[in-house]
Protein backbone atom coordinates (compact mmCIF):
# COMPACT_ATOMS: atom_id res chain seq x y z
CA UNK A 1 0.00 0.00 0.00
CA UNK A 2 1.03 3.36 -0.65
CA UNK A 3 -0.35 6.53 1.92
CA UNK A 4 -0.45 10.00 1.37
CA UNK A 5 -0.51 11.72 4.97
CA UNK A 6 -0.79 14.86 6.73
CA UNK A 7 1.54 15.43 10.02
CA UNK A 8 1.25 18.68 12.16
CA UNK A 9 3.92 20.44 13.50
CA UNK A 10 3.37 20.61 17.97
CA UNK A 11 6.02 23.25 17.83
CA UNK A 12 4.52 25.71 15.89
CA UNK A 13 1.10 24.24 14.17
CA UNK A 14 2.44 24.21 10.65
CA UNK A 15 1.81 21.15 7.90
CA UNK A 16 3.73 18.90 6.18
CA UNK A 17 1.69 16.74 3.19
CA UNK A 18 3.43 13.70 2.16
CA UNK A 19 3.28 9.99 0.44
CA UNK A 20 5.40 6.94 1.34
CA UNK A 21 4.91 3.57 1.09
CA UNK A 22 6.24 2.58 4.70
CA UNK A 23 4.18 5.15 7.13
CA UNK A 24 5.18 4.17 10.02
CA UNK A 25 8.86 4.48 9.46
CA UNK A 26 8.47 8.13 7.35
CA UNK A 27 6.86 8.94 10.50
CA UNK A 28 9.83 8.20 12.89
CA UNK A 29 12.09 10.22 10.29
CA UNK A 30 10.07 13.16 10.55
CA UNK A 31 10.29 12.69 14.23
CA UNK A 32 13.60 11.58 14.58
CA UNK A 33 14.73 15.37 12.19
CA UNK A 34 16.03 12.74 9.21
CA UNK A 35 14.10 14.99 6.34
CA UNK A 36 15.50 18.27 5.84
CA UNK A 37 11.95 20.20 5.90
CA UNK A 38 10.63 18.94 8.79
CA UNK A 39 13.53 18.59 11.05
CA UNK A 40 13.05 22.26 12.32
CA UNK A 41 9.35 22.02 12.88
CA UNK A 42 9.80 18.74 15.19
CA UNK A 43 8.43 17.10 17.09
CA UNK A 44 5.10 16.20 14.48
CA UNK A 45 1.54 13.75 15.33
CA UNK A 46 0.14 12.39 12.44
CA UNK A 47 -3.29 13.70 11.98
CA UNK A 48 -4.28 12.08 8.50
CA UNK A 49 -3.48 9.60 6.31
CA UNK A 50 -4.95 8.05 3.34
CA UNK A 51 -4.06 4.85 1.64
CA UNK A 52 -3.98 3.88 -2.27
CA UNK A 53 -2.80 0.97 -4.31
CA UNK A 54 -0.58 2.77 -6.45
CA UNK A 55 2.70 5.35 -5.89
CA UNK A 56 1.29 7.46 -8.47
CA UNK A 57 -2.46 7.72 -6.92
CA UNK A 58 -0.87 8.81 -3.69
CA UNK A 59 1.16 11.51 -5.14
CA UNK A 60 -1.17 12.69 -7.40
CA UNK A 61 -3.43 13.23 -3.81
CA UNK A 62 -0.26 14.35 -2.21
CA UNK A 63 0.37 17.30 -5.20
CA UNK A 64 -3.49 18.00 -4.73
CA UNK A 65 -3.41 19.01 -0.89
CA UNK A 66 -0.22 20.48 -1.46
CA UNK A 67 -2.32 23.00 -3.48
CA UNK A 68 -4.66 24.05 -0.89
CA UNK A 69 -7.20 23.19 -2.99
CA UNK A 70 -11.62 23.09 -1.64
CA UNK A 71 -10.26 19.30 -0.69
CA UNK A 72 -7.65 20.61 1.38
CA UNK A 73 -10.14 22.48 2.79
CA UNK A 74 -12.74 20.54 3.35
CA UNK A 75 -10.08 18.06 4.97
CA UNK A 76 -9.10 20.77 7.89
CA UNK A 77 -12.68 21.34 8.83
CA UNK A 78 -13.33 17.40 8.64
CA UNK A 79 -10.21 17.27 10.90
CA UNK A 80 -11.47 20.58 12.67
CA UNK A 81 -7.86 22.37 12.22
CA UNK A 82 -6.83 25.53 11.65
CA UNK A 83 -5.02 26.54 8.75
């Protein structure tokens, strides 16, 4: 399987959108400050995820959030989050 997630930053509220096909171990590497992004905004909870049978579905959802599109939208008020 292959996830496209949301994670929030608990130091200052900020997102990061991604898509992996191990999420538990992206995850820890957010957490642990092993991706160069999110490593300053640490420590992260995982607030969303979705799952897909294809890389290229999950990106394509990934490259959709990323564009704070009505679904990305509609997700934080689903989700009840500011953005």
């Amino acid at each position: 399987m292959y996830y496209t997630y949301v994670i929030q930053s608990l130091k200052n509220n900020s997102f990061y959108i991604g898509s992996t096909n191990n999420l538990k171990e992206r995850f820890k590497q957010h957490n642990e400050g092993k991706s160069k992004y999110t490593s300053i905004y640490g420590p992260w909870k995982l607030i969303y995820y979705e799952a897909f049978t294809t890389y290229k579905l999950a990106f394509n959802r990934e490259l959709h959030l990323k564009k704070r599109t009505k679904s990305w939208q509609e997700l934080c008020k689903r989700l009840d989050v500011k953005r």
